[in-house]
Protein backbone atom coordinates (compact mmCIF):
# COMPACT_ATOMS: atom_id res chain seq x y z
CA UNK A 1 102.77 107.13 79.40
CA UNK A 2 104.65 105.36 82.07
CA UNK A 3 102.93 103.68 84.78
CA UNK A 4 103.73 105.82 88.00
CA UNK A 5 101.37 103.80 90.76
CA UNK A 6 103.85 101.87 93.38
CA UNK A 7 102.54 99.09 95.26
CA UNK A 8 104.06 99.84 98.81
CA UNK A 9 104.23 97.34 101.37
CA UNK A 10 104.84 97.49 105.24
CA UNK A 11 106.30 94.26 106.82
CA UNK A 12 105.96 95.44 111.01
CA UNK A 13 107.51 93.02 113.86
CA UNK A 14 103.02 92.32 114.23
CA UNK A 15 101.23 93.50 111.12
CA UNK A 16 101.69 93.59 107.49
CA UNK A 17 100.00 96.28 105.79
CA UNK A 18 99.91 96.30 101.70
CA UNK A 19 98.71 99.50 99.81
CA UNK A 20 98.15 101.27 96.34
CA UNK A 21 99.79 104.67 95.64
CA UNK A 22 98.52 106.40 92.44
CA UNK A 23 101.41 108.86 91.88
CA UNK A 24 103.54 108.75 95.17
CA UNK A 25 106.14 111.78 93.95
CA UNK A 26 103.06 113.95 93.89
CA UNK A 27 101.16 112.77 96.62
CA UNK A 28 100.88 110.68 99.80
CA UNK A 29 97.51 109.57 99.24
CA UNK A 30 97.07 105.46 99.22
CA UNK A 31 94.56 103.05 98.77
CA UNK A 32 94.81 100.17 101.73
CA UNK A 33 94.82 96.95 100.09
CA UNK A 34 95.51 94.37 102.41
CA UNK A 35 96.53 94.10 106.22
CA UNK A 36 97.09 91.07 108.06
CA UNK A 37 98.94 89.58 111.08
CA UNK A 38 102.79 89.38 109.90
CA UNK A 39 103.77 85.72 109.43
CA UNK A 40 107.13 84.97 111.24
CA UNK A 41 107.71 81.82 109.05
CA UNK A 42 109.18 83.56 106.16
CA UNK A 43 107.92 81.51 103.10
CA UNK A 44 104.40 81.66 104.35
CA UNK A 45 104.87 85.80 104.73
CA UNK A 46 106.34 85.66 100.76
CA UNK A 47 102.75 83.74 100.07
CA UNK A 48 100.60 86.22 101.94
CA UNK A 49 102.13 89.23 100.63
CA UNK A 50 101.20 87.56 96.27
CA UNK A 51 98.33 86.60 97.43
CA UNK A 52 97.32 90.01 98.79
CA UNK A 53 98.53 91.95 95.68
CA UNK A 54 97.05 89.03 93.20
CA UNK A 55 93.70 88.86 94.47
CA UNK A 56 92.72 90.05 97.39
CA UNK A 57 93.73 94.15 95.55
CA UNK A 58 90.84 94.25 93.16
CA UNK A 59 92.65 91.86 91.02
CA UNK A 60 95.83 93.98 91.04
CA UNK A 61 98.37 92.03 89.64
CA UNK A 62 101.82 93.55 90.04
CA UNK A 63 103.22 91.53 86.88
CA UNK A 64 100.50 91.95 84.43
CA UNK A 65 99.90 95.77 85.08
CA UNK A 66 103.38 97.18 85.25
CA UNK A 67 103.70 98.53 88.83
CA UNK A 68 106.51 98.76 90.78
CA UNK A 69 106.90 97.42 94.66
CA UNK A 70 108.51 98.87 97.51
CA UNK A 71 109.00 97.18 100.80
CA UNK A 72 109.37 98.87 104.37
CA UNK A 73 110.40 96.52 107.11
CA UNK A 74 111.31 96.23 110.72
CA UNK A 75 114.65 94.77 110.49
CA UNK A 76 118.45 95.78 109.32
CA UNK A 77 119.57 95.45 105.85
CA UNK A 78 122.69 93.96 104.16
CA UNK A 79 124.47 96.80 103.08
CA UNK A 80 123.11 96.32 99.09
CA UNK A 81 119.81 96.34 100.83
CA UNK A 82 118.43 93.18 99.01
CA UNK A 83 118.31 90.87 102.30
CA UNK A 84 117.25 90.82 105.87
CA UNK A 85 120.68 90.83 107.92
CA UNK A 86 119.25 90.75 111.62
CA UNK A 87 115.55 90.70 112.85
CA UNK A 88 115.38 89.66 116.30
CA UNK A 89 111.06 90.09 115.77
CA UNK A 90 111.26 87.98 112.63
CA UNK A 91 114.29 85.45 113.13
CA UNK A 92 113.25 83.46 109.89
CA UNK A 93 114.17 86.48 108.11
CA UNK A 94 117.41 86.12 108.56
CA UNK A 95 119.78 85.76 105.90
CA UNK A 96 117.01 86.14 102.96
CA UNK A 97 117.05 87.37 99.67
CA UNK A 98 114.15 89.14 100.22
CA UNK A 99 113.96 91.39 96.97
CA UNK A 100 115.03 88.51 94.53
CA UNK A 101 112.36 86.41 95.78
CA UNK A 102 109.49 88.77 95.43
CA UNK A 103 110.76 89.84 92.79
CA UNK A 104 110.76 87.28 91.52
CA UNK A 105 107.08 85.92 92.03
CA UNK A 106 106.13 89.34 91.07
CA UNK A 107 108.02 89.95 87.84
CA UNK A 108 108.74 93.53 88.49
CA UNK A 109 111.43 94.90 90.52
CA UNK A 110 111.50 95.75 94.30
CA UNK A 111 113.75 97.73 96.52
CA UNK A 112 113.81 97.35 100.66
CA UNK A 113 114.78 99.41 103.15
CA UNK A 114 114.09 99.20 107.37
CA UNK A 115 111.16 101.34 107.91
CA UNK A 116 112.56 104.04 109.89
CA UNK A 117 114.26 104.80 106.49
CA UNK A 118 110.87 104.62 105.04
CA UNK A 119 109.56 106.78 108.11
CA UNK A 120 111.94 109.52 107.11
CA UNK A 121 111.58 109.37 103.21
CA UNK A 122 108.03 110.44 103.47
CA UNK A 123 107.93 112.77 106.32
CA UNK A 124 110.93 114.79 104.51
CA UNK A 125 108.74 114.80 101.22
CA UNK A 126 105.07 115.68 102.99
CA UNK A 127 105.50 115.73 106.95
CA UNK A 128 107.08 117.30 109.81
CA UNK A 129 110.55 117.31 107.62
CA UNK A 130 109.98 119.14 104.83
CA UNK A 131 112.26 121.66 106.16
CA UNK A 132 114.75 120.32 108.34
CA UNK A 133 118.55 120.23 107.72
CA UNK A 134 119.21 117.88 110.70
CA UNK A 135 116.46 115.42 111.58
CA UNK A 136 115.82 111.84 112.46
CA UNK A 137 112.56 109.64 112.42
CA UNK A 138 112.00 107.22 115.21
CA UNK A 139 109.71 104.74 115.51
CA UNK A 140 108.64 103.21 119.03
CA UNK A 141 106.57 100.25 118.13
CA UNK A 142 106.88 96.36 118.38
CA UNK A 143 110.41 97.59 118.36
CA UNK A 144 112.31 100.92 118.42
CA UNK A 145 114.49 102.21 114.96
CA UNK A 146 115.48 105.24 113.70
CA UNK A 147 116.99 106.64 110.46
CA UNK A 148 118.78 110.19 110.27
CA UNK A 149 119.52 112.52 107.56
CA UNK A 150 122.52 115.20 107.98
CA UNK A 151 122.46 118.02 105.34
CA UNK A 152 120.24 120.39 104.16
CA UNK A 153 116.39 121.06 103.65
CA UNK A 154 115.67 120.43 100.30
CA UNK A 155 118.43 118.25 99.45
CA UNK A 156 118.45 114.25 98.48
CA UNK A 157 121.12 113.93 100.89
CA UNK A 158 121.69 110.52 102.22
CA UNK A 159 119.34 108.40 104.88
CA UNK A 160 121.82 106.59 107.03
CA UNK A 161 119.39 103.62 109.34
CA UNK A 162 120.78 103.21 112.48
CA UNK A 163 119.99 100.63 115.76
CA UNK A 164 118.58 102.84 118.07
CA UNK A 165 117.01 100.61 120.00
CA UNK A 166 120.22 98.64 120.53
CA UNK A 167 122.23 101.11 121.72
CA UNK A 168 123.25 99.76 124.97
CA UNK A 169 122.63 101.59 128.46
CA UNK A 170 125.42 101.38 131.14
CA UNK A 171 123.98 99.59 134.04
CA UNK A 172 121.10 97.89 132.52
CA UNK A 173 121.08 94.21 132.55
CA UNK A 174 118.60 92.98 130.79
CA UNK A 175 118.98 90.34 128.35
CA UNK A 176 117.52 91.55 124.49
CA UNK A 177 116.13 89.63 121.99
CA UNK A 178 118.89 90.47 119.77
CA UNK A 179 121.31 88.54 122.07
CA UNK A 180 122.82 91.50 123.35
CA UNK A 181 122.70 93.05 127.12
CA UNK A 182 121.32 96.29 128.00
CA UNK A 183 119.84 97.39 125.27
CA UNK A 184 117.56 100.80 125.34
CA UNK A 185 114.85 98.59 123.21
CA UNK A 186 114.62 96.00 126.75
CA UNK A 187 112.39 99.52 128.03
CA UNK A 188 111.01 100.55 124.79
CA UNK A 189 110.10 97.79 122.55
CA UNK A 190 106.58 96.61 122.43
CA UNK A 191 107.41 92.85 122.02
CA UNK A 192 109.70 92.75 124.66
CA UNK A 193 107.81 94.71 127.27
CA UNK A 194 104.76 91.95 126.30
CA UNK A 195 106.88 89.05 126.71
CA UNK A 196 108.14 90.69 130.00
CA UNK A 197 104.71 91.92 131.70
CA UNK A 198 102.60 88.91 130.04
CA UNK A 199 99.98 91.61 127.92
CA UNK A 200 100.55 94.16 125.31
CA UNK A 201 102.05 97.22 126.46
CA UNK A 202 98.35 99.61 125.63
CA UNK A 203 96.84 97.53 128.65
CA UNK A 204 99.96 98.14 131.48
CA UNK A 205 98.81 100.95 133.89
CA UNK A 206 101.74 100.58 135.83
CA UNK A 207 103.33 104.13 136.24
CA UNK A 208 106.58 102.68 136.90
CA UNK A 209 107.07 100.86 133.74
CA UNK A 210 105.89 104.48 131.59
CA UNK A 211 108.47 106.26 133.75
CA UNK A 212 110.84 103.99 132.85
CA UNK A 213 110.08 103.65 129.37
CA UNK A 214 110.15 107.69 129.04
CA UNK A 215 113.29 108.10 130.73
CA UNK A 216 115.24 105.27 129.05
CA UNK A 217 113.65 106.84 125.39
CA UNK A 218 114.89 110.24 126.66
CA UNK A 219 118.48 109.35 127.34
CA UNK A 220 118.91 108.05 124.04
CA UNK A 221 117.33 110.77 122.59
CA UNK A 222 120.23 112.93 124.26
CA UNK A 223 122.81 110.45 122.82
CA UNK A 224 121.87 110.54 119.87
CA UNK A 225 121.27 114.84 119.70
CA UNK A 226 124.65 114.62 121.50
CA UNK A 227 126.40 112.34 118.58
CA UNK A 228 124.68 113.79 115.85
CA UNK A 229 123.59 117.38 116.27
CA UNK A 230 120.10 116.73 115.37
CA UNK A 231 117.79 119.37 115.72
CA UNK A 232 114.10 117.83 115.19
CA UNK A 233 113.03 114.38 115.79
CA UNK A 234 109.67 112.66 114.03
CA UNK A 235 108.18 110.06 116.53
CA UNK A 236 106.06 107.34 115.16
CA UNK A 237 104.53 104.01 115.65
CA UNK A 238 101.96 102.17 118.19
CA UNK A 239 103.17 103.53 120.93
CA UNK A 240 104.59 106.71 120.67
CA UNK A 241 101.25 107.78 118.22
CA UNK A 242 98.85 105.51 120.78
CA UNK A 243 99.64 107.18 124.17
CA UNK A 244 98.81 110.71 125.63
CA UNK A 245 101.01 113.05 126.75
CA UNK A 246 103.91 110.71 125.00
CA UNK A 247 105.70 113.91 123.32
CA UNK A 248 105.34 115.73 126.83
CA UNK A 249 106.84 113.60 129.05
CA UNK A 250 109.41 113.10 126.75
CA UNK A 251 110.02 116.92 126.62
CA UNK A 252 110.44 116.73 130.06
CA UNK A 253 113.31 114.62 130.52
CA UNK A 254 115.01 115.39 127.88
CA UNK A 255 115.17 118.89 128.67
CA UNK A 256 117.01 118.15 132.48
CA UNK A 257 119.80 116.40 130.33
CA UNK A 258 120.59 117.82 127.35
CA UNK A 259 122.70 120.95 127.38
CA UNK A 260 124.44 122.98 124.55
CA UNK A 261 122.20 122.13 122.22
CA UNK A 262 118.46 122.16 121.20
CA UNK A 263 115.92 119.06 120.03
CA UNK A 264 112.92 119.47 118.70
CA UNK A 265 110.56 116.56 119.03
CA UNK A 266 107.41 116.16 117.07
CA UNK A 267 104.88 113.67 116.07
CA UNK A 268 104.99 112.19 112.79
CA UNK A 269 102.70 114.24 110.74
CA UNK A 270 101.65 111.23 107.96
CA UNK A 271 101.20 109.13 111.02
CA UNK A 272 101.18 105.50 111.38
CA UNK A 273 101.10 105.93 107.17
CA UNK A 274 104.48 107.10 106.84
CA UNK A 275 106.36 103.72 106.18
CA UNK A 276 103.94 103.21 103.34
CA UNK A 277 104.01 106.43 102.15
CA UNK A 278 107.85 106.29 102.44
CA UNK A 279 108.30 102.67 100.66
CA UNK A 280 106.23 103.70 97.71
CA UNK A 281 108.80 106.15 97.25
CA UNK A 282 111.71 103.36 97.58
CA UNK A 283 111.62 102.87 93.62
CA UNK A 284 112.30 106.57 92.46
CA UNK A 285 115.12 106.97 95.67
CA UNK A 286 118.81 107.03 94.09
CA UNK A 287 120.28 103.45 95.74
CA UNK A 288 123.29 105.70 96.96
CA UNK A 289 121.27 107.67 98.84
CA UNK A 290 120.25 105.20 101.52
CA UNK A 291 122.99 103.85 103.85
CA UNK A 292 121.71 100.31 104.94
């Protein structure tokens, strides 16, 4: 009998997370093999991640035992979804052949995708999802990317990723990582608020800079309702999972905005897990069903 266990592997803009999944069409259940700071020279991250699945698993060797690998990761895709196109949290990344060169070193095949596609894979299969027609995960982390799907509950349907965070806001000026001015991610994004405010974003009390962060995240919540016609939203990551009252205040502001239409927010119900859960299914997702 085949093999079905996928070796699924989260590559975050701060941590890299590598885990086991028995039977992932059946069940989101994983054991965590590895996790460790994400190296932003890529060659050294390409070492970590055999190392971790070599010998650090149990002695899980992807080559000799027949599993298959799928990658989740912060950063947008060529369109055949075998290479990092832009990363502004992992520059070196740029321009790589990702899935040939684990692939290679592993012997088995891989397939990528940015992890808000990976977000919305799994909560559509076990989550908050399972029975939406028009929906969108988000994740507001070390940065802040979505992934939509437009069609109906129960269907493959298609998951289209899409730069949320760099949707620019008129009259913001400040300067983003990705090169670009006023981008919603200058407010939301974890790395950028650090770099900004000199500490991690858990640690800033500041009211003003949650305000902020809430109302920019609302307005392009309404943009993207508004351009879409989604009705329910899946929030994930550090920050949106990490604070109270996140899913309120967003509530809030959203709802003294949007009009003619109705969004649904909720928290992602697999968690901080969902990438994972959602990469491990990568190698049984039809390629044409994922719009890098």
């Amino acid at each position: 009998m085949e093999d079905q266990s996928v070796v699924a592997i989260d590559i975050g803009g701060t941590k890299t997370r590598v885990a086991l999944l028995a039977d992932p069409a059946r069940s989101p259940d994983l054991t965590l093999l590895d996790t460790f700071p994400t190296e932003e020279r890529y060659e050294r991250q390409l070492d970590q991640l055999t190392q971790a699945m070599s010998i650090q698993a149990h002695g899980l060797s992807a080559k000799t035992n027949g599993v298959r690998i799928g990658v989740s990761v912060g950063a947008r895709l060529a369109r055949d979804g075998g290479a990092v196109a832009v990363a502004p949290n992992l520059r070196d990344y740029e321009g790589r052949p990702f899935v040939r060169d684990l692939a290679a070193r592993c012997g088995v095949p891989v397939r990528l995708a940015h992890d808000p596609v990976c977000g919305l894979l799994a909560e559509r299969r076990f989550g908050a999802l399972r029975d939406a027609d028009r929906c969108a995960y988000l994740t507001v982390s070390t940065g802040t990317g979505a992934a939509i799907f437009l069609g109906s509950a129960g269907e493959v349907g298609q998951a289209l990723s899409i730069e949320f965070g760099h949707q620019t806001l008129d009259g913001d000026t400040r300067r983003c990582l990705c090169g670009q001015t006023g981008c919603l991610e200058t407010y939301t994004g974890g790395r950028q608020l650090a770099l900004r405010y000199g500490r991690p974003l858990e640690e800033i009390d500041d009211a003003a800079v949650w305000d902020a962060l809430y109302g920019k995240l609302a307005l392009g919540l309404v943009n993207l309702a508004q351009l879409t016609r989604v009705e329910v939203v899946t929030l994930s990551g550090a920050i949106s999972l990490g604070r109270s009252g996140f899913l309120d205040a967003l509530r809030e502001r959203i709802d003294t905005r949007l009009r003619g239409l109705s969004l649904r927010l909720e928290l992602a119900a697999l968690g901080e897990q969902a990438p994972l859960v959602g990469a491990s299914l990568l190698p049984d997702t039809p390629e044409w069903s994922i719009l890098h």
